[in-house]
N, C-alpha and C. Protein backbone atom coordinates (compact mmCIF):
# COMPACT_ATOMS: atom_id res chain seq x y z
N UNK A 1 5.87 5.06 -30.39
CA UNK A 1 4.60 5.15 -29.70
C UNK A 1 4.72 6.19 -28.59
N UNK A 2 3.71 6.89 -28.35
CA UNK A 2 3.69 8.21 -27.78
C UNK A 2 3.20 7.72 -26.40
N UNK A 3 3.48 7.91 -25.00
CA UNK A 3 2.59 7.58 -23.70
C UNK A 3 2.52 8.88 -23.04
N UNK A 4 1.53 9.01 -22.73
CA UNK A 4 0.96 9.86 -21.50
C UNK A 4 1.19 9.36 -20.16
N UNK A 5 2.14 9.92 -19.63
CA UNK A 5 2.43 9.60 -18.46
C UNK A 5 1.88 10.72 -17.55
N UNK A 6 0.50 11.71 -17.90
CA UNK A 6 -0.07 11.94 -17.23
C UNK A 6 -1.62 11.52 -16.92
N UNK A 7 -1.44 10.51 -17.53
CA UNK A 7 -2.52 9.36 -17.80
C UNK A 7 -3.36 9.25 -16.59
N UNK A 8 -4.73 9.25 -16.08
CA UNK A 8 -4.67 8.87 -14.90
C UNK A 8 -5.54 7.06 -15.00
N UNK A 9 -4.87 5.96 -14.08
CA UNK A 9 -5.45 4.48 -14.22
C UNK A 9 -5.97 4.10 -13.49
N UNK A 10 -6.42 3.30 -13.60
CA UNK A 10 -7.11 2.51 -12.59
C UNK A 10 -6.58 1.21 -12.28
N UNK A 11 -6.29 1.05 -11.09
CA UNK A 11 -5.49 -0.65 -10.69
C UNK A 11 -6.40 -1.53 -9.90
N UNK A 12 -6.83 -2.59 -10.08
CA UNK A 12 -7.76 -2.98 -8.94
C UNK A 12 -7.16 -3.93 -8.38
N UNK A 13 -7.23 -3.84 -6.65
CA UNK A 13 -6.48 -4.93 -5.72
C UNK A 13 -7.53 -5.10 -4.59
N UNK A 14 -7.56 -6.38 -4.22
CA UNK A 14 -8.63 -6.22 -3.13
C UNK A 14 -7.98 -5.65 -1.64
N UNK A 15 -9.22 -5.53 -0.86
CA UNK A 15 -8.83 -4.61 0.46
C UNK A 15 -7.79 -5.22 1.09
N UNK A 16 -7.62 -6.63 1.16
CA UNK A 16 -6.64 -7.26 1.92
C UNK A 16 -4.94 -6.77 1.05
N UNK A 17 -5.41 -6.89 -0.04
CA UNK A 17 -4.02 -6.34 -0.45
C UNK A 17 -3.48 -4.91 -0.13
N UNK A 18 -4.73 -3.95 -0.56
CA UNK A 18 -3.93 -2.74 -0.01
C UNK A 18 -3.76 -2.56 1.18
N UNK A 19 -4.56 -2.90 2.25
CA UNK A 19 -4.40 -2.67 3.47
C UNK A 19 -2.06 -3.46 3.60
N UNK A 20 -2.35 -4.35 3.09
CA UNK A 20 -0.88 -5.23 3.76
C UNK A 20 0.05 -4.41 2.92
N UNK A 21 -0.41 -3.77 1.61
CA UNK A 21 1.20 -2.99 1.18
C UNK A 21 1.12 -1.78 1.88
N UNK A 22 -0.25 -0.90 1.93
CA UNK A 22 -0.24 0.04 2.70
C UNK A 22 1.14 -0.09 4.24
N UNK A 23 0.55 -1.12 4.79
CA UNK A 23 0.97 -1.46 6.26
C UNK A 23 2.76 -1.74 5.64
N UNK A 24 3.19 -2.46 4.49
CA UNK A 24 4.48 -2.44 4.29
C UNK A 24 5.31 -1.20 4.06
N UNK A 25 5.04 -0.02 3.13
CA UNK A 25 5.37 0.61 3.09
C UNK A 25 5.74 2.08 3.98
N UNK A 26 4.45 2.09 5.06
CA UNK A 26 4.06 2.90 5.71
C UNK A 26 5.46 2.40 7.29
N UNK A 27 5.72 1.06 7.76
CA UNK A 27 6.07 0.84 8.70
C UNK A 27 7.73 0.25 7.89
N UNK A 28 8.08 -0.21 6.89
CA UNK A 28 9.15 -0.04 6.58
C UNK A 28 9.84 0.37 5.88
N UNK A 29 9.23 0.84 4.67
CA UNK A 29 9.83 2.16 4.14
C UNK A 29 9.73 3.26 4.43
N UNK A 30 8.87 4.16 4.72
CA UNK A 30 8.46 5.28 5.02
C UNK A 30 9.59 6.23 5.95
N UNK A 31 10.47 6.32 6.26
CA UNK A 31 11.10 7.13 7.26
C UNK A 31 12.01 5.95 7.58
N UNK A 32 12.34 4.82 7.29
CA UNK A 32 13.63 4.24 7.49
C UNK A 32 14.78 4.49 6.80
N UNK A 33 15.73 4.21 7.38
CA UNK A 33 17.03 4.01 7.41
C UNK A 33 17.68 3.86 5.66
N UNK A 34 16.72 2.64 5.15
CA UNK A 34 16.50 2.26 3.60
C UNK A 34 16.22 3.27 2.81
N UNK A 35 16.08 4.63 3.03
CA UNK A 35 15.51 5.73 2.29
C UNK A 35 16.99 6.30 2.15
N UNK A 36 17.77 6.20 2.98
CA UNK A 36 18.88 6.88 2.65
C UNK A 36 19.28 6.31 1.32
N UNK A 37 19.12 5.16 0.82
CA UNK A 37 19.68 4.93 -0.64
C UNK A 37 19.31 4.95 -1.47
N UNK A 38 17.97 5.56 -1.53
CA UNK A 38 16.63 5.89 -2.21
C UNK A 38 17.36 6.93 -3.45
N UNK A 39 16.98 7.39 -4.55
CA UNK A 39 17.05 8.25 -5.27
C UNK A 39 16.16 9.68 -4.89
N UNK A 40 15.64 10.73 -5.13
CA UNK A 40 14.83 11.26 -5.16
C UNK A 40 13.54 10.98 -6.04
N UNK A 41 13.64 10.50 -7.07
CA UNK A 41 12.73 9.90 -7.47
C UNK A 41 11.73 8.61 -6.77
N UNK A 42 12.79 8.06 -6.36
CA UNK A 42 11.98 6.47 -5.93
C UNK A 42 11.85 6.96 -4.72
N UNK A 43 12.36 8.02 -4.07
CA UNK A 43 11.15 8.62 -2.26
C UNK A 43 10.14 8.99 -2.74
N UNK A 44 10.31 10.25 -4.22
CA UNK A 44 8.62 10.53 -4.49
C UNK A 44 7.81 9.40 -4.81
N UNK A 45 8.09 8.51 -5.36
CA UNK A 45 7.19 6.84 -5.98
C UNK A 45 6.64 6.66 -4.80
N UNK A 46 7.57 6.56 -3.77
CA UNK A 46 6.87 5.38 -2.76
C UNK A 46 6.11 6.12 -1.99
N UNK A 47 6.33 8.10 -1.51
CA UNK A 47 5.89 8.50 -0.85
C UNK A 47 4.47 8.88 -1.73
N UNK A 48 4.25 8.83 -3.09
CA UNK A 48 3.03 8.94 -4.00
C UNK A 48 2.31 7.65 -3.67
N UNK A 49 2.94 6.47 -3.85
CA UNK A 49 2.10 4.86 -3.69
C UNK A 49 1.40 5.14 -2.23
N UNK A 50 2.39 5.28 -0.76
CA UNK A 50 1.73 5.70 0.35
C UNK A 50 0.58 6.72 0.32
N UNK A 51 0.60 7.77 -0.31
CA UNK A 51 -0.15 8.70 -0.26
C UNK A 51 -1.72 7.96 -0.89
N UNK A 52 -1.42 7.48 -2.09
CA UNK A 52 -2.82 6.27 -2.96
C UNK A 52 -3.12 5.79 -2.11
N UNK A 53 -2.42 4.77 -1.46
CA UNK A 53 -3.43 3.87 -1.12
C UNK A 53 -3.52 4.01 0.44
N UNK A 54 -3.32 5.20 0.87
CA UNK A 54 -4.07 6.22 2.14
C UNK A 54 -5.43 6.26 2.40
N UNK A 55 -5.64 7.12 1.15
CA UNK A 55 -6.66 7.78 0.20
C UNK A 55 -7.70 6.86 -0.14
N UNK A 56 -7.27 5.06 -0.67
CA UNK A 56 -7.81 4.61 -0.59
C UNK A 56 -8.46 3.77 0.52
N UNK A 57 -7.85 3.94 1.39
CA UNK A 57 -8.19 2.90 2.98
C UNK A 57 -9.36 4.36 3.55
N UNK A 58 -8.80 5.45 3.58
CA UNK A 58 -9.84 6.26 3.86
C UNK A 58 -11.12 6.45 3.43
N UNK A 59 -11.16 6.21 1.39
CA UNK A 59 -12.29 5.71 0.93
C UNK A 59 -13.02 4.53 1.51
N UNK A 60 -12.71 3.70 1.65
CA UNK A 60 -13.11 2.30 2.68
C UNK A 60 -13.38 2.51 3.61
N UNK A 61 -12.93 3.34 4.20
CA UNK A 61 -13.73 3.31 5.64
C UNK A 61 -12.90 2.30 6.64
N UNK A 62 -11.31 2.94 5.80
CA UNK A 62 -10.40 1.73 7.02
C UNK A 62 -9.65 3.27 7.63
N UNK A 63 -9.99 3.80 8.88
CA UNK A 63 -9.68 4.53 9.37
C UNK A 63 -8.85 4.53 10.18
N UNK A 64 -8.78 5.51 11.32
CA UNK A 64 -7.61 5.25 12.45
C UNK A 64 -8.52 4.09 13.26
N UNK A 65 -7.68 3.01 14.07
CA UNK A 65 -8.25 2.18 14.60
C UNK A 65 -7.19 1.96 15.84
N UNK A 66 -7.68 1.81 16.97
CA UNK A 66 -6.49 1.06 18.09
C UNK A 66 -5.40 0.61 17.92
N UNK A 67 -4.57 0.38 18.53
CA UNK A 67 -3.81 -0.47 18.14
C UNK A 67 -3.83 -2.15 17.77
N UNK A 68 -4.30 -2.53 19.04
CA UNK A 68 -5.09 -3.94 18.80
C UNK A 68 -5.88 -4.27 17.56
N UNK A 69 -6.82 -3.37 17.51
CA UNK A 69 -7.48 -3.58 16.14
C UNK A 69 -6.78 -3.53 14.80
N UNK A 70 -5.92 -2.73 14.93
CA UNK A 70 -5.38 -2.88 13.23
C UNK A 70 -4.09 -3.62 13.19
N UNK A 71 -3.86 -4.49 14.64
CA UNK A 71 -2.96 -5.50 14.17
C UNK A 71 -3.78 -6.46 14.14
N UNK A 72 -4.98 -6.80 14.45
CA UNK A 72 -5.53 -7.97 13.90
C UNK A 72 -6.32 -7.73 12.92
N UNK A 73 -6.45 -6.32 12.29
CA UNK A 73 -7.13 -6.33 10.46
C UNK A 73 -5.65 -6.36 9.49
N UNK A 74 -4.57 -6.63 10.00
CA UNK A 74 -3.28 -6.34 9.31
C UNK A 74 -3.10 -7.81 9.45
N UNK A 75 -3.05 -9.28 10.59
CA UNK A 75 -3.22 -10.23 10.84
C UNK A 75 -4.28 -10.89 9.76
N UNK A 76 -5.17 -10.04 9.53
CA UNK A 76 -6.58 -10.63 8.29
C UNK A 76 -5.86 -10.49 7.31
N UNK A 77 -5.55 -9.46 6.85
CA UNK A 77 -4.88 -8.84 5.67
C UNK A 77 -3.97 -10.25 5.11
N UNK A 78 -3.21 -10.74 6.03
CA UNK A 78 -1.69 -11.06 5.70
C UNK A 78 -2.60 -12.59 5.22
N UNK A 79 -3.11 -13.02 6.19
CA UNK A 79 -4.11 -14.35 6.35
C UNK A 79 -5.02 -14.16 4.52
N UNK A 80 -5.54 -13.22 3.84
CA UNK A 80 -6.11 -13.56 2.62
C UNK A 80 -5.00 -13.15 2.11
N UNK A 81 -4.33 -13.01 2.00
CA UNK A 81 -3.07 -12.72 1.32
C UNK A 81 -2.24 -14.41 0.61
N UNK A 82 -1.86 -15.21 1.88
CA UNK A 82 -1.85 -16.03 1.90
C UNK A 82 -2.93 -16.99 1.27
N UNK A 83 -4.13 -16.85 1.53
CA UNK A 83 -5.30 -18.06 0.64
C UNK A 83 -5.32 -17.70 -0.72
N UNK A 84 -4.86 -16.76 -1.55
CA UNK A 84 -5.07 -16.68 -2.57
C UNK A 84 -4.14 -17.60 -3.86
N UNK A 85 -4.56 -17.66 -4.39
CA UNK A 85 -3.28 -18.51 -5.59
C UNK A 85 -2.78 -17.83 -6.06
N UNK A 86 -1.23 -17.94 -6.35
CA UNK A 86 -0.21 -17.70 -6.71
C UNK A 86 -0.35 -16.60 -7.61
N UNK A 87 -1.09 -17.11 -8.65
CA UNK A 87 -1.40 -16.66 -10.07
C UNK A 87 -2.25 -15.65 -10.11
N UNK A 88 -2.98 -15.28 -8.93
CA UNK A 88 -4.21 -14.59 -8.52
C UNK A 88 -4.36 -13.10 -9.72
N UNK A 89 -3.14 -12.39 -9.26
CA UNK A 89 -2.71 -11.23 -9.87
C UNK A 89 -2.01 -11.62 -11.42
């Protein structure tokens, strides 16, 4: 079987989710320490996943915000994160 891995997809996650991987990747992968054992490949993955779902918080209209403020929309985030069931995904 043949794949196009220049395929382009569509993934759907709600805002609370991307906002909290956004916020994971961005504050502990992104430029840590953990990158040193990274491949070159898996820095481009994660620095491509960061770059998506950027792109997508910018589509949303989740912009630059205070500080205060986007630790308590990152506080929301984590909070529906948590109410959802297990199985959700």
């Amino acid at each position: 079987m043949h794949h196009d891995l220049n395929k382009s997809i569509t993934v759907e996650i709600t805002l609370g989710h991307l906002l909290f991987i956004w916020n994971i990747i961005s504050t502990k992968l992104s430029g840590s320490p953990l990158n040193d054992n990274f491949t070159e490949e898996e820095k481009k993955a994660i620095w491509a996943l960061e770059d998506l779902l950027e792109s997508s918080l910018v589509a949303n209209d989740v912009t630059e915000l205070p500080q205060a403020e986007w630790e308590q929309l990152i506080s929301k985030a984590a909070n529906h994160i948590n109410s959802l069931p297990v199985g959700f995904l």
